[in-house]
N, C-alpha and C. Protein backbone atom coordinates (compact mmCIF):
# COMPACT_ATOMS: atom_id res chain seq x y z
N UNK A 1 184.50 -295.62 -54.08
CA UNK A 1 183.90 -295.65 -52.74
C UNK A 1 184.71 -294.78 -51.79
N UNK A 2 184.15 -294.34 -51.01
CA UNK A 2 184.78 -292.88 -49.96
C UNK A 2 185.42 -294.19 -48.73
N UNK A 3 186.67 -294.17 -48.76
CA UNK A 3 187.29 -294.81 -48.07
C UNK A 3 187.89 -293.64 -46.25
N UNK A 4 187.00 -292.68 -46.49
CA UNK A 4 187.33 -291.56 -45.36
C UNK A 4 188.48 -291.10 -45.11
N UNK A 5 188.72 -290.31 -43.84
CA UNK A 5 189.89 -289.62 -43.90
C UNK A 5 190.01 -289.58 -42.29
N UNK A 6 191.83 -289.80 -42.41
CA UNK A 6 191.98 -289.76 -40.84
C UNK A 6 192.22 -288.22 -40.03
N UNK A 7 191.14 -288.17 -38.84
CA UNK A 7 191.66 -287.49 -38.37
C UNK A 7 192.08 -287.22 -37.14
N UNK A 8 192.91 -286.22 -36.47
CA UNK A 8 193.82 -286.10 -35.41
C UNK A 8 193.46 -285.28 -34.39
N UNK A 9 192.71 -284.90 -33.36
CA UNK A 9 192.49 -284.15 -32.60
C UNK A 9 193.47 -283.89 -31.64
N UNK A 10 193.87 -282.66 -31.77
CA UNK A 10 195.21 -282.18 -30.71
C UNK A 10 194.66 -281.48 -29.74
N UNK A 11 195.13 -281.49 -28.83
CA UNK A 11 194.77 -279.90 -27.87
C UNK A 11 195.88 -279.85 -27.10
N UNK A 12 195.69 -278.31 -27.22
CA UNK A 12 196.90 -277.53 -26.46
C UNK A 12 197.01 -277.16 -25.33
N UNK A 13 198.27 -277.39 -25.08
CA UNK A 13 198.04 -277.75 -23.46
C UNK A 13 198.77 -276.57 -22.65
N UNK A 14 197.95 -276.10 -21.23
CA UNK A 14 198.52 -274.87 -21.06
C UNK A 14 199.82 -274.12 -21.22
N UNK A 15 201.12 -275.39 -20.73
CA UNK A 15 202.67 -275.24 -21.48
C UNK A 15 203.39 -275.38 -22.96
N UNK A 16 201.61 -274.72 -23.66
CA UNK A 16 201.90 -274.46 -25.16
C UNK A 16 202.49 -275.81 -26.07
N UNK A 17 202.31 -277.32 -25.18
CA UNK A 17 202.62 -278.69 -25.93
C UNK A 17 201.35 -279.24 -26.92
N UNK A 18 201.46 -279.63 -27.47
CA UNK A 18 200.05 -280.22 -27.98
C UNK A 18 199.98 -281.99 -27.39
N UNK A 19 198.82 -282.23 -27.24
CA UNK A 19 198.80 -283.56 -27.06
C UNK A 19 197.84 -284.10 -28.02
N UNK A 20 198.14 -285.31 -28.51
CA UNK A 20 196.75 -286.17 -29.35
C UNK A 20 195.50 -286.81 -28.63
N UNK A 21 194.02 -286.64 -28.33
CA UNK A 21 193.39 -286.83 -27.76
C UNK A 21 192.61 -288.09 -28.60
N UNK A 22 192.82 -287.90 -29.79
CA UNK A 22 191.49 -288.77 -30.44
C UNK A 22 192.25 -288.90 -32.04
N UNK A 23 192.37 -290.24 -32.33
CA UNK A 23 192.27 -290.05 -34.01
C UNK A 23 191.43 -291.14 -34.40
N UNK A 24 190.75 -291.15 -35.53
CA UNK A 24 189.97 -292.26 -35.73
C UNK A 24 189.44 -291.50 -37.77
N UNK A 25 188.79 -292.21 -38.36
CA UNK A 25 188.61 -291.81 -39.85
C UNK A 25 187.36 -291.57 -40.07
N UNK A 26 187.19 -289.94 -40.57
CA UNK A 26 186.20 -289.56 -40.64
C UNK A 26 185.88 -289.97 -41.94
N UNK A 27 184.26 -289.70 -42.21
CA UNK A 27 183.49 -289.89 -43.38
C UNK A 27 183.68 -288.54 -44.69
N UNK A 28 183.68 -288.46 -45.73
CA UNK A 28 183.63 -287.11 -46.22
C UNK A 28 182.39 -286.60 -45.40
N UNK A 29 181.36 -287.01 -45.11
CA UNK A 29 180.02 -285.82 -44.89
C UNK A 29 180.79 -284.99 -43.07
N UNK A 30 181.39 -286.40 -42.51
CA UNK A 30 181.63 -285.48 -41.51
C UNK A 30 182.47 -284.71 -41.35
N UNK A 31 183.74 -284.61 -42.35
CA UNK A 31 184.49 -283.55 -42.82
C UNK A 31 183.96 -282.41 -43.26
N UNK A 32 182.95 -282.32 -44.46
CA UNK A 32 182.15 -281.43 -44.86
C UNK A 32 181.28 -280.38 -43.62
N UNK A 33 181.25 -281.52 -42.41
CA UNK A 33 180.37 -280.85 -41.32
C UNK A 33 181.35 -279.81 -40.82
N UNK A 34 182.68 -279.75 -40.59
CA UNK A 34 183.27 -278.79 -40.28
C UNK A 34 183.74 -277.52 -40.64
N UNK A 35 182.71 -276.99 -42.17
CA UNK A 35 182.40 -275.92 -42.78
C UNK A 35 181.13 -275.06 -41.29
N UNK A 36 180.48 -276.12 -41.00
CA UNK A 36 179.10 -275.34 -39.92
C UNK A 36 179.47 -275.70 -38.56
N UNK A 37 180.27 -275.86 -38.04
CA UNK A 37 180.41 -276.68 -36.50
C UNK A 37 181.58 -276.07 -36.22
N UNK A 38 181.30 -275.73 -34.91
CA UNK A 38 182.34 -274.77 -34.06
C UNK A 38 183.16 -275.93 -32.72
N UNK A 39 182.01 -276.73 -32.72
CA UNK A 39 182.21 -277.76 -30.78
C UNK A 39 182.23 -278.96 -31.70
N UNK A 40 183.02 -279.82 -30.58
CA UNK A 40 183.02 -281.63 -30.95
C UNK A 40 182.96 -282.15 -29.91
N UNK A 41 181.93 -283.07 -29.86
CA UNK A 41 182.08 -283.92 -28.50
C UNK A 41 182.99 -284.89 -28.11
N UNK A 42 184.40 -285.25 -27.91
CA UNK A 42 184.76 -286.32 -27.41
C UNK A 42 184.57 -286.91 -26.29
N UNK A 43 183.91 -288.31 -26.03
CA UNK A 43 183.68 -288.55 -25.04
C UNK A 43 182.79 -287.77 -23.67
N UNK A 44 183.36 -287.47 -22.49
CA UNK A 44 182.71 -286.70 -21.90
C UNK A 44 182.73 -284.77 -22.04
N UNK A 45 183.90 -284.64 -22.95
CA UNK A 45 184.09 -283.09 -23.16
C UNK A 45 183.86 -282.64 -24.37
N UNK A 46 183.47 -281.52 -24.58
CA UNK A 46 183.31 -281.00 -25.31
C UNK A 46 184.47 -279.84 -25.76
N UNK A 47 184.62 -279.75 -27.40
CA UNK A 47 185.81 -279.18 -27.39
C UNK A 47 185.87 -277.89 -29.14
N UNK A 48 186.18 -276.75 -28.39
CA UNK A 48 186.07 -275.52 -29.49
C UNK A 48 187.05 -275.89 -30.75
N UNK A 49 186.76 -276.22 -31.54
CA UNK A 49 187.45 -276.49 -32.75
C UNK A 49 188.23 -275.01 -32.83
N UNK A 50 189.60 -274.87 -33.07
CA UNK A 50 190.44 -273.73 -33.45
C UNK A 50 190.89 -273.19 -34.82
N UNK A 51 191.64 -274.25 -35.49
CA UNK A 51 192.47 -274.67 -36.47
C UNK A 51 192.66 -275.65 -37.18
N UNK A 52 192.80 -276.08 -38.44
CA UNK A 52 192.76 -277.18 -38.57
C UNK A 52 194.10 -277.11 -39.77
N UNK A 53 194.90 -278.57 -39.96
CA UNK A 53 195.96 -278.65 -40.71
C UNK A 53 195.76 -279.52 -42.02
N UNK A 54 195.85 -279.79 -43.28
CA UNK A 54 195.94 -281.09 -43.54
C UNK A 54 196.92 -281.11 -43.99
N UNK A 55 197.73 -282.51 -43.30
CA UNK A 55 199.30 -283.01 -43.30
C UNK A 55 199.35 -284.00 -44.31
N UNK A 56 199.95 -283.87 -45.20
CA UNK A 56 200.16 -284.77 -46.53
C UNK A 56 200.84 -285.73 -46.46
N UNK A 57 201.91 -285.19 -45.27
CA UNK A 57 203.47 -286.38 -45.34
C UNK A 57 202.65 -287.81 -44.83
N UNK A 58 201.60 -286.79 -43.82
CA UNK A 58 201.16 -288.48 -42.80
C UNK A 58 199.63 -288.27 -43.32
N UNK A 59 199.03 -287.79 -43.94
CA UNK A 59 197.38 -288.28 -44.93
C UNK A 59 196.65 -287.93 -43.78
N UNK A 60 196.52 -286.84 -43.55
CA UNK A 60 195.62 -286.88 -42.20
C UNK A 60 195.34 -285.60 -42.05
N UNK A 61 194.29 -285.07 -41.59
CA UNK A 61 193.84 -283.78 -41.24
C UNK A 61 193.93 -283.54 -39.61
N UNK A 62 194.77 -282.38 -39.36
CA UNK A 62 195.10 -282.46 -37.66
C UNK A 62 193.89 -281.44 -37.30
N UNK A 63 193.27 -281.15 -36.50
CA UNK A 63 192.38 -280.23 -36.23
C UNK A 63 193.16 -279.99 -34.16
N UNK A 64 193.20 -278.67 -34.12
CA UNK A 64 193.45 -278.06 -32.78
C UNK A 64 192.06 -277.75 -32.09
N UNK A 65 192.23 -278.60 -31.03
CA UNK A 65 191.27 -278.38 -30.17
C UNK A 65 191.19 -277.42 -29.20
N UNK A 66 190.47 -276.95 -27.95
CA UNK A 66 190.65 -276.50 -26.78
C UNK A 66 189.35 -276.96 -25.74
N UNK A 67 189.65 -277.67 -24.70
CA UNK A 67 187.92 -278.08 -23.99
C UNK A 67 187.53 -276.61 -23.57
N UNK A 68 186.22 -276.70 -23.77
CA UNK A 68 185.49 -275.84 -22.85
C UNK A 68 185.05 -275.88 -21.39
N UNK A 69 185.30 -275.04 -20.63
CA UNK A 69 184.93 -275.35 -19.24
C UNK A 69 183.20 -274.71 -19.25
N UNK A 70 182.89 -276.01 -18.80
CA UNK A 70 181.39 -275.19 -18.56
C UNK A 70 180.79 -275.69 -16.75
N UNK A 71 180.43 -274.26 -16.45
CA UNK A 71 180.35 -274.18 -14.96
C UNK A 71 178.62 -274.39 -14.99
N UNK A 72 178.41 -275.53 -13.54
CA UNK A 72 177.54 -275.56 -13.92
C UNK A 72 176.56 -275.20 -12.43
């Protein structure tokens, strides 16, 4: 049974720090979704997927975020 996978949403913060915004355990399909998907919604923002890591020491896939500003 697919027991999922954790993952870590970072974003980088203009003084080049990263911060953790979101972790929670994805499904394989929604891992798989990040072969076609560029944006992720957290909450009220939306955010350009950059990079992504998978960290073995800690079982977790880090993915680098950045929000988008959208003017409206």
């Amino acid at each position: 049974m697919d027991q999922g996978l954790k993952v870590v949403l970072m974003q980088k913060m203009a003084d080049g720090s990263l911060q953790q915004i979101e972790e929670r355990t994805w499904s394989s399909n929604m891992v798989k979704a990040l072969d076609s998907v560029n944006y992720i919604v957290v909450g009220e923002t939306e955010y350009e997927t950059v990079e992504g890591r998978l960290n073995l020491n800690l079982d977790r896939l880090e993915l680098l975020v950045v929000p988008m500003n959208h003017s409206e």
